[in-house]
Protein backbone atom coordinates (compact mmCIF):
# COMPACT_ATOMS: atom_id res chain seq x y z
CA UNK A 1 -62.01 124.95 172.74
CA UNK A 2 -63.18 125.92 169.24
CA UNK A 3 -62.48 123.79 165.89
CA UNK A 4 -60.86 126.82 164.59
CA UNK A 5 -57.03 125.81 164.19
CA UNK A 6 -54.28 127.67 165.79
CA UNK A 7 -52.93 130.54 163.90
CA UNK A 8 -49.78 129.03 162.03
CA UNK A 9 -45.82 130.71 164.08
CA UNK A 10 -44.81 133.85 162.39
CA UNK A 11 -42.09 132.79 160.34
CA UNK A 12 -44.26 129.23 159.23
CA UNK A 13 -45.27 128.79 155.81
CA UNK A 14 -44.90 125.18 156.39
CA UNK A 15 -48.31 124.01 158.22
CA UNK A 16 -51.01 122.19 157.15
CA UNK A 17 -54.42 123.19 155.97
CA UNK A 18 -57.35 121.53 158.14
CA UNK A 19 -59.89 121.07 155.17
CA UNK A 20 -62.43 119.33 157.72
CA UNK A 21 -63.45 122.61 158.63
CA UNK A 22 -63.95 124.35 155.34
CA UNK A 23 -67.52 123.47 154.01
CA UNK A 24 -67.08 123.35 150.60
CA UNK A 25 -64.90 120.68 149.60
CA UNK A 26 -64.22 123.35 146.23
CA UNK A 27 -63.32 126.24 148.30
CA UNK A 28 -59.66 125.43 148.57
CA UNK A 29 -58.03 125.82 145.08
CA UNK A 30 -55.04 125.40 145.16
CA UNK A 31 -51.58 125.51 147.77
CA UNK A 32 -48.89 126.90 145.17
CA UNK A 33 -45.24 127.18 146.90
CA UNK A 34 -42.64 128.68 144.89
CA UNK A 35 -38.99 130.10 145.34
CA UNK A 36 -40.06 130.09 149.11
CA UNK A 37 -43.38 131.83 149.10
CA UNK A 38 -46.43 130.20 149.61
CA UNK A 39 -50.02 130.99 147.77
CA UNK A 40 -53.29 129.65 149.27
CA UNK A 41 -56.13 130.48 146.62
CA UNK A 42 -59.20 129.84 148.28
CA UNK A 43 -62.58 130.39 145.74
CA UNK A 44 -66.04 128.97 145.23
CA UNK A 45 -66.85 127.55 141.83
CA UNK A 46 -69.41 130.25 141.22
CA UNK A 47 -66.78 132.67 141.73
CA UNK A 48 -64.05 131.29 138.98
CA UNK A 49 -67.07 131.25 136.84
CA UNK A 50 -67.71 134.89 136.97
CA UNK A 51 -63.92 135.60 136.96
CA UNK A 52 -63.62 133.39 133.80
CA UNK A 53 -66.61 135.50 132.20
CA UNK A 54 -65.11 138.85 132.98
CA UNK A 55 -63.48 140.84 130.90
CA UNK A 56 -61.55 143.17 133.10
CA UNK A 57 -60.22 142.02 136.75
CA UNK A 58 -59.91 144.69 139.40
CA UNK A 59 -58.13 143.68 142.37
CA UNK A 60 -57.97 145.60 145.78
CA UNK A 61 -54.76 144.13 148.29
CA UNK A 62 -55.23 144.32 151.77
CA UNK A 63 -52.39 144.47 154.01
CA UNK A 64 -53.44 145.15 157.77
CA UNK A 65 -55.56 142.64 157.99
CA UNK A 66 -53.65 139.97 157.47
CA UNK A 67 -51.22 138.60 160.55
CA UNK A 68 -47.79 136.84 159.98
CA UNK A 69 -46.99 134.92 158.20
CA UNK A 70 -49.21 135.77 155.82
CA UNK A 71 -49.02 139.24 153.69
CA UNK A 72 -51.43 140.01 151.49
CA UNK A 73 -55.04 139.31 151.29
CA UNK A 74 -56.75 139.97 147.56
């Protein structure tokens, strides 16, 4: 048995996020639910920095990679 958690039921936004496992206490920004939808924004420090500094934000969405129930990774 691994320590990586089981992947959450299709249809379940509501699980819990096992933070003993990520490494950076940072890393997880923020858990945002809204209207039903659910946004995990996961980022290192370092990385808001240089989004914070730059002036133009280009953003790629990934779609296939992603299992239910999550949708989009960015």
């Amino acid at each position: 048995m691994g320590i990586r958690p089981k992947d959450p039921l299709p249809n379940e936004l509501e699980f819990e996020i096992d933070t003993e496992n990520i490494k950076s206490i940072d890393f997880l920004v923020d858990d945002i639910r809204l209207d039903g939808a659910r946004h995990i924004l996961f980022a290192t420090p370092v990385q808001l920095q240089l989004l914070q500094r730059a002036k133009r934000w280009f953003i790629d969405g990934t779609f296939k990679v992603v299992s239910r129930p999550f949708y989009q990774l960015m």
